[in-house]
PDB file of N, CA and C in Angstrom:
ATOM      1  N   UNK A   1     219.919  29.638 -95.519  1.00  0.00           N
ATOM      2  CA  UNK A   1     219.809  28.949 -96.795  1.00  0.00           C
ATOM      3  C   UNK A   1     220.399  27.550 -96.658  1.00  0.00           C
ATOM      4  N   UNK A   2     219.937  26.535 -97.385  1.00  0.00           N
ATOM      5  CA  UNK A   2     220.399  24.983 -96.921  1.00  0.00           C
ATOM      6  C   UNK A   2     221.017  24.969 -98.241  1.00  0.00           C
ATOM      7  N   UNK A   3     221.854  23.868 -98.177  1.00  0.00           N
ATOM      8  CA  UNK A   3     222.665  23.869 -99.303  1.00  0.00           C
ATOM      9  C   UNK A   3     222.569  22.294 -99.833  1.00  0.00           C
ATOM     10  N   UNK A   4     221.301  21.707 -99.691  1.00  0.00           N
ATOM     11  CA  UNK A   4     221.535  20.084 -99.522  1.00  0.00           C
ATOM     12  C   UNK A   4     221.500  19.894-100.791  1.00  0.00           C
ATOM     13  N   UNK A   5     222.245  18.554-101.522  1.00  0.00           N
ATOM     14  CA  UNK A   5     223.146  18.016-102.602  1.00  0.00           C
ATOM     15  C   UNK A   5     221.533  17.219-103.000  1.00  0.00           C
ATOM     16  N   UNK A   6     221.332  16.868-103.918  1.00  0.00           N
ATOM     17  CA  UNK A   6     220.397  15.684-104.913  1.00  0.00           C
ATOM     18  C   UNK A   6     221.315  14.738-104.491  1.00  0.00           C
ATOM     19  N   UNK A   7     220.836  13.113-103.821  1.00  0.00           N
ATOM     20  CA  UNK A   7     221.737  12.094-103.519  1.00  0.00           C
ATOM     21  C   UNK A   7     220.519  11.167-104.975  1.00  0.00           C
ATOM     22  N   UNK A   8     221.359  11.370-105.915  1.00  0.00           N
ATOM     23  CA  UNK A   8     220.412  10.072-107.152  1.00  0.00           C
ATOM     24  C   UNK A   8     221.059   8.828-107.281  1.00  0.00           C
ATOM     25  N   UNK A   9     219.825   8.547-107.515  1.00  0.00           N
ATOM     26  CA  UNK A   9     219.369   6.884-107.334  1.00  0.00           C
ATOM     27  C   UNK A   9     218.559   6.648-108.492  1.00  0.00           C
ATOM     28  N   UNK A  10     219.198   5.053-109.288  1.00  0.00           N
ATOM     29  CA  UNK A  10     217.993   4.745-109.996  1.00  0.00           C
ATOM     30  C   UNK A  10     217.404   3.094-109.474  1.00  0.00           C
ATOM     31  N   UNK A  11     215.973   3.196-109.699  1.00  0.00           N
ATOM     32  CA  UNK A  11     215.715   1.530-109.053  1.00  0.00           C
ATOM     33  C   UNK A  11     216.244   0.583-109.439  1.00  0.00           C
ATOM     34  N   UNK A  12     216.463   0.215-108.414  1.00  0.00           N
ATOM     35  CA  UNK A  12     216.699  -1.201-108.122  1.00  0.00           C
ATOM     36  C   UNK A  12     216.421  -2.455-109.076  1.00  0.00           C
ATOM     37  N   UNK A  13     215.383  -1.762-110.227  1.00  0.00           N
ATOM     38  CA  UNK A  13     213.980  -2.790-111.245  1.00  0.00           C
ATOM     39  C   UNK A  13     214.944  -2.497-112.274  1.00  0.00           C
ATOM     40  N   UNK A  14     215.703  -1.681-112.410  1.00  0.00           N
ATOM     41  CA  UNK A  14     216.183  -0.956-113.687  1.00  0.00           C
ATOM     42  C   UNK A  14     217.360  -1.925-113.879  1.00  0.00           C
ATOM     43  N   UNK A  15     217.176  -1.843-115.425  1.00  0.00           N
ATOM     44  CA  UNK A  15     218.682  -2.513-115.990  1.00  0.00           C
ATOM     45  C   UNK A  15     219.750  -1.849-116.635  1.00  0.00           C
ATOM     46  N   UNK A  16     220.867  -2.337-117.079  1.00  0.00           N
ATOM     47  CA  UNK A  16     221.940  -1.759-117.679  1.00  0.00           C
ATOM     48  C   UNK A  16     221.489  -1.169-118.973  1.00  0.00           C
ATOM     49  N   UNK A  17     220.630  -1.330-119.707  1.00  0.00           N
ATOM     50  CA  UNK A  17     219.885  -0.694-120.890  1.00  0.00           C
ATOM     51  C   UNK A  17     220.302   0.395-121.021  1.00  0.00           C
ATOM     52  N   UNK A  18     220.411   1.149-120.175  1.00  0.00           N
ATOM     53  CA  UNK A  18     220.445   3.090-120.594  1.00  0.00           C
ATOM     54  C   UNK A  18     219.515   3.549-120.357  1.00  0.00           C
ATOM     55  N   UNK A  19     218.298   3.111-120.414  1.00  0.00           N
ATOM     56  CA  UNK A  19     216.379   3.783-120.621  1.00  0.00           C
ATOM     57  C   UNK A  19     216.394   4.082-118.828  1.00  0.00           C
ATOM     58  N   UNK A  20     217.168   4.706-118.720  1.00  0.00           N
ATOM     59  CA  UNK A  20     216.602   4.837-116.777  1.00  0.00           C
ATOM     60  C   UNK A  20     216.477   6.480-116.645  1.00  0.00           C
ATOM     61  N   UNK A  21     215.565   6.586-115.448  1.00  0.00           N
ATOM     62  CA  UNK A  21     215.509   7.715-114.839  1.00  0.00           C
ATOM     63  C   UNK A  21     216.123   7.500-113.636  1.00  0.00           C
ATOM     64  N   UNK A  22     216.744   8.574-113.013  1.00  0.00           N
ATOM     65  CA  UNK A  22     217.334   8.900-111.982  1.00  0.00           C
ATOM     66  C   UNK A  22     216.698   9.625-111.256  1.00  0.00           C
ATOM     67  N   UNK A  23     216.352   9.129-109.149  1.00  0.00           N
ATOM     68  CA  UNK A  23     215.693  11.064-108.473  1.00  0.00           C
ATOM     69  C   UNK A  23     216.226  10.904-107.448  1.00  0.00           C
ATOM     70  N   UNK A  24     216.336  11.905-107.266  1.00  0.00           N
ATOM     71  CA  UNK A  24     216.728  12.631-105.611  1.00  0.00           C
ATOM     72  C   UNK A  24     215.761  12.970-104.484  1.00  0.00           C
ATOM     73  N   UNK A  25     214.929  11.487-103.891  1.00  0.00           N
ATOM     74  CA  UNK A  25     213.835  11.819-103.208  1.00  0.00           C
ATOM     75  C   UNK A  25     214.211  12.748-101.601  1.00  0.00           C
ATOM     76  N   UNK A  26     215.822  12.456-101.690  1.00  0.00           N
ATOM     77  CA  UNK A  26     216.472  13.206-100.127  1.00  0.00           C
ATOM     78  C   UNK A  26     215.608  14.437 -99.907  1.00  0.00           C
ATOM     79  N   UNK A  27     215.039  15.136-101.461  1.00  0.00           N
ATOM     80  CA  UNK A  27     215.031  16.347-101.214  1.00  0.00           C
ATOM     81  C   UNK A  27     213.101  17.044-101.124  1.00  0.00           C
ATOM     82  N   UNK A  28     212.539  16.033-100.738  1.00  0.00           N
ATOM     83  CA  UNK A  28     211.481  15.397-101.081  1.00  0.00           C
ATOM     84  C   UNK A  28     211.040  16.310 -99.265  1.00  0.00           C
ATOM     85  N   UNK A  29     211.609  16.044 -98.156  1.00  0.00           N
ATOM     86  CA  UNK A  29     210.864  16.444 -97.228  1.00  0.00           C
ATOM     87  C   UNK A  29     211.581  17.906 -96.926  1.00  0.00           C
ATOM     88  N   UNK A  30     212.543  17.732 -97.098  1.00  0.00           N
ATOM     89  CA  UNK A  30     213.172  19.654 -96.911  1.00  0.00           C
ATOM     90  C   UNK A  30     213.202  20.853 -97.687  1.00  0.00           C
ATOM     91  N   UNK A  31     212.508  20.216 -98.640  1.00  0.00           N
ATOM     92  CA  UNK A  31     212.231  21.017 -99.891  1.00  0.00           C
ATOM     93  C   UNK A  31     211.020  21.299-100.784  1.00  0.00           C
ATOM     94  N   UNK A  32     210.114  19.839-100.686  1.00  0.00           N
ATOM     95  CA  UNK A  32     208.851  19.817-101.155  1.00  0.00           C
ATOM     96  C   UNK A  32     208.786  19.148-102.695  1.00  0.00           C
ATOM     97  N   UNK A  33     209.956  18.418-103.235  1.00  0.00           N
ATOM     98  CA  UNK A  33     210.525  18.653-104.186  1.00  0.00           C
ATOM     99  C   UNK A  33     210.826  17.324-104.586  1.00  0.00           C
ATOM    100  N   UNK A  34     211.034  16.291-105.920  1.00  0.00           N
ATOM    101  CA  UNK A  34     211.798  15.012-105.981  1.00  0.00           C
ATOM    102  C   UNK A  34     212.292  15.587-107.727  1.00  0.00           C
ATOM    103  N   UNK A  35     213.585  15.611-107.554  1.00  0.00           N
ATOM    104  CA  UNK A  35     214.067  16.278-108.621  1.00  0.00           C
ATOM    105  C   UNK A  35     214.113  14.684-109.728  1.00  0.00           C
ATOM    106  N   UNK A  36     214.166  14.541-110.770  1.00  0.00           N
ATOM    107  CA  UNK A  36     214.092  13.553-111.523  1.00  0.00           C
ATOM    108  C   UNK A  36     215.221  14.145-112.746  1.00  0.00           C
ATOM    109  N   UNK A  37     215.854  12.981-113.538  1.00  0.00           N
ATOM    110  CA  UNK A  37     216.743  13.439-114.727  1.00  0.00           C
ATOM    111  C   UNK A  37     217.418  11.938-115.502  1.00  0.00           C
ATOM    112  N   UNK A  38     217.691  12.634-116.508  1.00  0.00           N
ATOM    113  CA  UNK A  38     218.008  11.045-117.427  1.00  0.00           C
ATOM    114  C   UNK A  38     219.127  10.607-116.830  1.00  0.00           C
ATOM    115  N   UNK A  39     219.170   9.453-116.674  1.00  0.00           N
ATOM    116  CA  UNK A  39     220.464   8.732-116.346  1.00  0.00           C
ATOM    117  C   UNK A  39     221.809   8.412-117.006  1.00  0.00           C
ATOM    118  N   UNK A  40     221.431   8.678-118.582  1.00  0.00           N
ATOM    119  CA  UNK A  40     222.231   9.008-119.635  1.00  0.00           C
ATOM    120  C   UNK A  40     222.707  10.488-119.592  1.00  0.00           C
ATOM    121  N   UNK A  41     222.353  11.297-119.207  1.00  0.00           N
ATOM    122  CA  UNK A  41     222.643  12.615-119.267  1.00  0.00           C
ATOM    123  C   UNK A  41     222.921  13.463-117.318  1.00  0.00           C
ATOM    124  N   UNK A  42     223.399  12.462-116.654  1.00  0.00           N
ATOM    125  CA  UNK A  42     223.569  13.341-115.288  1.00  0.00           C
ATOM    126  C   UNK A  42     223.933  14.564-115.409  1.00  0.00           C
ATOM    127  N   UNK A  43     224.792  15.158-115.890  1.00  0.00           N
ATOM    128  CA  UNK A  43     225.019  16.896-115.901  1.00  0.00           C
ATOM    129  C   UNK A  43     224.107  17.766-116.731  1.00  0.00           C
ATOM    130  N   UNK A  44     223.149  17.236-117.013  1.00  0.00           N
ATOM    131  CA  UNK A  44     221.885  18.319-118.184  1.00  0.00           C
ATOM    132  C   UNK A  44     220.699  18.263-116.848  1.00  0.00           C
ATOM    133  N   UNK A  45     219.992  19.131-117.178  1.00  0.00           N
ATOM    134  CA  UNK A  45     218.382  19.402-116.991  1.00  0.00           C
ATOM    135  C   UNK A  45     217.824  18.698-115.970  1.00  0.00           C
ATOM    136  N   UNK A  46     217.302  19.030-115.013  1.00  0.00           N
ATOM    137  CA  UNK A  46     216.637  17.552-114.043  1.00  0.00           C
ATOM    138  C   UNK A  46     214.876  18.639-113.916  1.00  0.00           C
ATOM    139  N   UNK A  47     213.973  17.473-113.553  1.00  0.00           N
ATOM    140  CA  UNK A  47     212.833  18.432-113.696  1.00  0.00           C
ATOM    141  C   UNK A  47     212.406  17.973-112.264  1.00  0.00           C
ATOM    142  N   UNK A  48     211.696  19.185-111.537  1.00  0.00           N
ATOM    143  CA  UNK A  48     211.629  19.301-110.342  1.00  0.00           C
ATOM    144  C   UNK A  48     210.201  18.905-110.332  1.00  0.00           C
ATOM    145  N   UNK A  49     209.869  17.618-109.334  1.00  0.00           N
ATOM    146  CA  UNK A  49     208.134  17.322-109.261  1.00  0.00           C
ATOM    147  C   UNK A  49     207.985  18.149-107.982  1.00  0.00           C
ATOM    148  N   UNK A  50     206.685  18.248-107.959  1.00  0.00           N
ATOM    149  CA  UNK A  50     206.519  18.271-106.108  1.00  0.00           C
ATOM    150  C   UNK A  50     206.274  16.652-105.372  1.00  0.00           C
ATOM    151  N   UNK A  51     206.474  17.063-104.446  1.00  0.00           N
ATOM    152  CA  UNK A  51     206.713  15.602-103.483  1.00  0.00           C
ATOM    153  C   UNK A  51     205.673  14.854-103.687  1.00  0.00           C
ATOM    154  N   UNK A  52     203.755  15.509-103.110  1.00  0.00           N
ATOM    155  CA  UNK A  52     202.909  15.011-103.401  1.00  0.00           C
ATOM    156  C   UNK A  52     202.677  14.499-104.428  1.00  0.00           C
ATOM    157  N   UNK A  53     202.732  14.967-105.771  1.00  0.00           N
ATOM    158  CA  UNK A  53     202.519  14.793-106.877  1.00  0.00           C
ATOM    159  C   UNK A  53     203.165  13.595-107.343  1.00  0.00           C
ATOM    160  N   UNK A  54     204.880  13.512-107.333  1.00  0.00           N
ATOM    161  CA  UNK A  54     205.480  12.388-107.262  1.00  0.00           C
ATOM    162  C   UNK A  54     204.955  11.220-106.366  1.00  0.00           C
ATOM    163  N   UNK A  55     204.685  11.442-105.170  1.00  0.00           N
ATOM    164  CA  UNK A  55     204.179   9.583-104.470  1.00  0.00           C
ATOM    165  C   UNK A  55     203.240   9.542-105.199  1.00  0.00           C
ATOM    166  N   UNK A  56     202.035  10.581-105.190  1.00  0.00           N
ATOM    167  CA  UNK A  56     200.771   9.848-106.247  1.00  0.00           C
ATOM    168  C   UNK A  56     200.956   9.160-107.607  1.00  0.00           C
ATOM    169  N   UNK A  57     202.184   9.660-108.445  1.00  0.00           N
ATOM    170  CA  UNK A  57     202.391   8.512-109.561  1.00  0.00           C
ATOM    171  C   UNK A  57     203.562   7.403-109.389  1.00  0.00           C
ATOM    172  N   UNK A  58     203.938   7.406-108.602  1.00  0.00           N
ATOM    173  CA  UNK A  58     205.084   6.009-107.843  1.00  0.00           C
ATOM    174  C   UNK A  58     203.669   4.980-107.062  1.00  0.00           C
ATOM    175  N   UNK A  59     202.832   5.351-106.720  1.00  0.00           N
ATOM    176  CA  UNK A  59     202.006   5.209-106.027  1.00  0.00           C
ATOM    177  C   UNK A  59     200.677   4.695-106.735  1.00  0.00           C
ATOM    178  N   UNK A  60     200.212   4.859-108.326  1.00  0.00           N
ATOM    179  CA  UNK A  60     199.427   4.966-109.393  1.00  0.00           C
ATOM    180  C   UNK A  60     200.324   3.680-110.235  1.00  0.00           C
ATOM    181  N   UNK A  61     201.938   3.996-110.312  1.00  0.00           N
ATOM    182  CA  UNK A  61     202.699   2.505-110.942  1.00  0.00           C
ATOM    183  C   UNK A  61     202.293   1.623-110.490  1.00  0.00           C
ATOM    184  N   UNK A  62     202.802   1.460-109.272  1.00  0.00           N
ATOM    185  CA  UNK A  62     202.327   0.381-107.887  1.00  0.00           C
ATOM    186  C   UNK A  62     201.285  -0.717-108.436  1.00  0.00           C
ATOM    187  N   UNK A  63     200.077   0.163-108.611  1.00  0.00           N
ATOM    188  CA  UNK A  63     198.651  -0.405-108.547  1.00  0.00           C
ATOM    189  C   UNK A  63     198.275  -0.769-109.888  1.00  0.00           C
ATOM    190  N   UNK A  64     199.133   0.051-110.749  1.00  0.00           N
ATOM    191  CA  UNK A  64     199.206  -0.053-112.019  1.00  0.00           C
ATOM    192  C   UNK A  64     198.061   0.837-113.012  1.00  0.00           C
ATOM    193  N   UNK A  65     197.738   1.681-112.139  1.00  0.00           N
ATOM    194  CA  UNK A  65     196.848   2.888-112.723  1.00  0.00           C
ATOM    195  C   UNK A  65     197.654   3.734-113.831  1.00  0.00           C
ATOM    196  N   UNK A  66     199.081   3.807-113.600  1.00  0.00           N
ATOM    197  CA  UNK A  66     199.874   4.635-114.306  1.00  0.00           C
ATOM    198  C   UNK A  66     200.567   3.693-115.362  1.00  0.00           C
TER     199      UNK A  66
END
């Protein structure tokens, strides 16, 4: 069983506002997984994407499809 930690991060684009999301892409190749959660709320709820799914809409921002 692996025991690896969520290392969160919010971008770099983001401001002091509060309106941020936070993810843990570490967990993205050992897991299948990019956990996401409010940045206002670190100890509540985080919702688990799958990896693929996540680059396709980081990936859809980008281009601006999303």
């Amino acid at each position: 069983m692996t025991t690896d930690t969520p290392r969160w991060f919010k971008s770099s684009y983001s401001s002091n506002g509060g309106d941020c999301v936070e993810v843990a892409s570490n967990l993205a190749t050992s897991h299948g997984v990019v956990p996401v959660r409010d940045s206002k709320n670190p100890t509540g709820p985080s919702l688990r994407v799958r990896a693929r799914a996540f680059a396709a809409f980081v990936a859809g921002v980008k281009t601006g499809a999303v």
